[in-house]
Protein backbone atom coordinates (compact mmCIF):
# COMPACT_ATOMS: atom_id res chain seq x y z
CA UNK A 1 221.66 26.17 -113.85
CA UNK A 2 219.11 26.61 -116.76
CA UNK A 3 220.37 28.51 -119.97
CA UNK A 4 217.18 30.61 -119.94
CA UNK A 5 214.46 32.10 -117.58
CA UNK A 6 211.48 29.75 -117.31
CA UNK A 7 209.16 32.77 -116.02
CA UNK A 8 209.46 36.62 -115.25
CA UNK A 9 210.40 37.83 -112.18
CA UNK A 10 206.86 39.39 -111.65
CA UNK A 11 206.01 35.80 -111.97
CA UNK A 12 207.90 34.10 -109.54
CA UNK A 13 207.40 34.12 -105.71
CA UNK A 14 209.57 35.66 -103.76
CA UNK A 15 211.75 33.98 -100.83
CA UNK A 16 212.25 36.96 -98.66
CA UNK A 17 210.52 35.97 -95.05
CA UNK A 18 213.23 37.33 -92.71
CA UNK A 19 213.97 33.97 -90.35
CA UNK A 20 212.49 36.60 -87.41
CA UNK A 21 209.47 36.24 -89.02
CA UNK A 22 209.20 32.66 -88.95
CA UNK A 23 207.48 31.00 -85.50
CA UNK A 24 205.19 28.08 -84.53
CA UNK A 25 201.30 28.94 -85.74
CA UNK A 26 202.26 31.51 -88.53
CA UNK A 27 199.73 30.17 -91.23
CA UNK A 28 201.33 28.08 -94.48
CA UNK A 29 199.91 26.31 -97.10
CA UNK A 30 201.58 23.54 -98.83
CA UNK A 31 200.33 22.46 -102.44
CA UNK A 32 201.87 19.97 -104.86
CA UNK A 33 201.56 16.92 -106.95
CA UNK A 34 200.98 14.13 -104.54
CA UNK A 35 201.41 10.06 -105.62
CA UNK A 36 197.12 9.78 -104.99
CA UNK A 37 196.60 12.23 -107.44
CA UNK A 38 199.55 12.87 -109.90
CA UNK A 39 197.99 15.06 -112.64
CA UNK A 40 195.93 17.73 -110.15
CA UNK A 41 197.64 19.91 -108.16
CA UNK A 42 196.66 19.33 -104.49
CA UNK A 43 196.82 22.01 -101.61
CA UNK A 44 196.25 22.15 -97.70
CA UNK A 45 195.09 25.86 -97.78
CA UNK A 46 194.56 26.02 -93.61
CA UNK A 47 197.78 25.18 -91.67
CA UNK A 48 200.67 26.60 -89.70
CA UNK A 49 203.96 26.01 -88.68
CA UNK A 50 204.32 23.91 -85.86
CA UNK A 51 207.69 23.88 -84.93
CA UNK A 52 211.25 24.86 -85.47
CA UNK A 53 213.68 21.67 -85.51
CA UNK A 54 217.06 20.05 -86.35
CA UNK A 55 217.62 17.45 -88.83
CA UNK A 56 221.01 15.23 -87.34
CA UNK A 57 223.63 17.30 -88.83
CA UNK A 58 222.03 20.51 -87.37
CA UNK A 59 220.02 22.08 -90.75
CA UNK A 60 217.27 23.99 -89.26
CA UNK A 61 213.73 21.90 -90.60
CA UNK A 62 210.02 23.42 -90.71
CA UNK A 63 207.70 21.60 -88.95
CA UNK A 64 203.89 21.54 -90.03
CA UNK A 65 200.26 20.54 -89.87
CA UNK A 66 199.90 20.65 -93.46
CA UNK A 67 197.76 17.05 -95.16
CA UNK A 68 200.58 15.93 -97.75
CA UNK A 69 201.31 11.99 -98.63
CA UNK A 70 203.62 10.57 -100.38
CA UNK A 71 205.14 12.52 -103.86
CA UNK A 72 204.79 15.86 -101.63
CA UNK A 73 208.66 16.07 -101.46
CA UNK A 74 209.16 19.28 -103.72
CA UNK A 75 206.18 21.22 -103.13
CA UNK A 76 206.63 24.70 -101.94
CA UNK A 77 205.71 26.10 -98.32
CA UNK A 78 204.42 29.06 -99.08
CA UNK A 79 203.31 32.27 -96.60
CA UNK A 80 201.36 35.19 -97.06
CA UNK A 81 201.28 38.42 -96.24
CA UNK A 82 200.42 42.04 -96.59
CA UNK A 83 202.57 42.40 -99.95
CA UNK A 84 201.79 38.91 -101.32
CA UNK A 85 202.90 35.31 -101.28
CA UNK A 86 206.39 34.14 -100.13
CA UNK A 87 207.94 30.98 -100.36
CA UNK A 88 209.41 29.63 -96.94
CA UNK A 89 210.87 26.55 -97.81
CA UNK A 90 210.42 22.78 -100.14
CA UNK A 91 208.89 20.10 -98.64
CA UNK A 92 210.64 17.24 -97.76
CA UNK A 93 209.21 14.22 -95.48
CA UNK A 94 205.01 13.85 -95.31
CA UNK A 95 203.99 12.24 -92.01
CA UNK A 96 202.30 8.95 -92.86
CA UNK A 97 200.43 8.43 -89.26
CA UNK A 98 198.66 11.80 -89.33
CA UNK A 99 198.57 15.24 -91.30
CA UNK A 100 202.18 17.17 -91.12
CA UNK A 101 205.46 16.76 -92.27
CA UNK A 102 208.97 19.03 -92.47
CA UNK A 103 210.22 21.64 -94.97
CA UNK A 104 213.81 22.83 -95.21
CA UNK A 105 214.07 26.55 -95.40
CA UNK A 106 215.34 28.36 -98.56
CA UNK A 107 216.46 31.45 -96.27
CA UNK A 108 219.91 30.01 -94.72
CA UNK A 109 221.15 33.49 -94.31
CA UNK A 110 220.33 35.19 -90.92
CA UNK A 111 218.43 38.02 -91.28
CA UNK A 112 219.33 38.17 -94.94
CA UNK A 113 216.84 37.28 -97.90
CA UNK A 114 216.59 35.64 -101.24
CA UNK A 115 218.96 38.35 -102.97
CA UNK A 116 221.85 37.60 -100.69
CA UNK A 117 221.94 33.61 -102.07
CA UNK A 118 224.25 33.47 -105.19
């Protein structure tokens, strides 16, 4: 918990993507602060979703085409659409044989959004 806002709530992204609204080839972009380049903010501006999977205790995991290495774990998936950008979920595994990885969702609530999580 911080003590004090670190931005304004015009200035923070929403996470309000209804889990409806998520499926394989809706577009993403994933940008962060990767190991290869630590002090410039890096972002694969042209991928999707490809997949909806399981981690082994049953979370529900992202799967995407998104170009991340290593130091990606963090780095927001983000969506857009008609009213603006929405974060989907934080990175959390970069594939190191090809472009991809998985994000875990920040929506755990079905059919509910960001203002039902405490």
């Amino acid at each position: 918990m911080l003590d004090h806002p670190v931005a304004r709530p015009d200035e923070v992204f929403p996470v309000s993507t209804k889990p409806e609204e998520i499926h394989p080839d809706m577009p993403v972009v994933l940008g962060g602060y990767e190991q290869n380049m630590p002090d410039v903010i890096t972002a694969d501006l042209h991928c999707h979703l490809t997949g909806l999977t399981h981690d082994g205790g049953g979370n529900l995991l992202f799967s995407h085409d998104c170009a991340g290495t290593h130091g990606s774990s963090g780095a927001p998936l983000l969506t857009k659409d008609s009213s603006g950008w929405h974060v989907l979920g934080v990175q959390v595994l970069a594939s190191s044989a090809h472009a991809g990885g998985q994000a875990v969702p920040l929506l755990n609530s079905p059919g509910g959004t960001s203002a039902d999580q405490p």
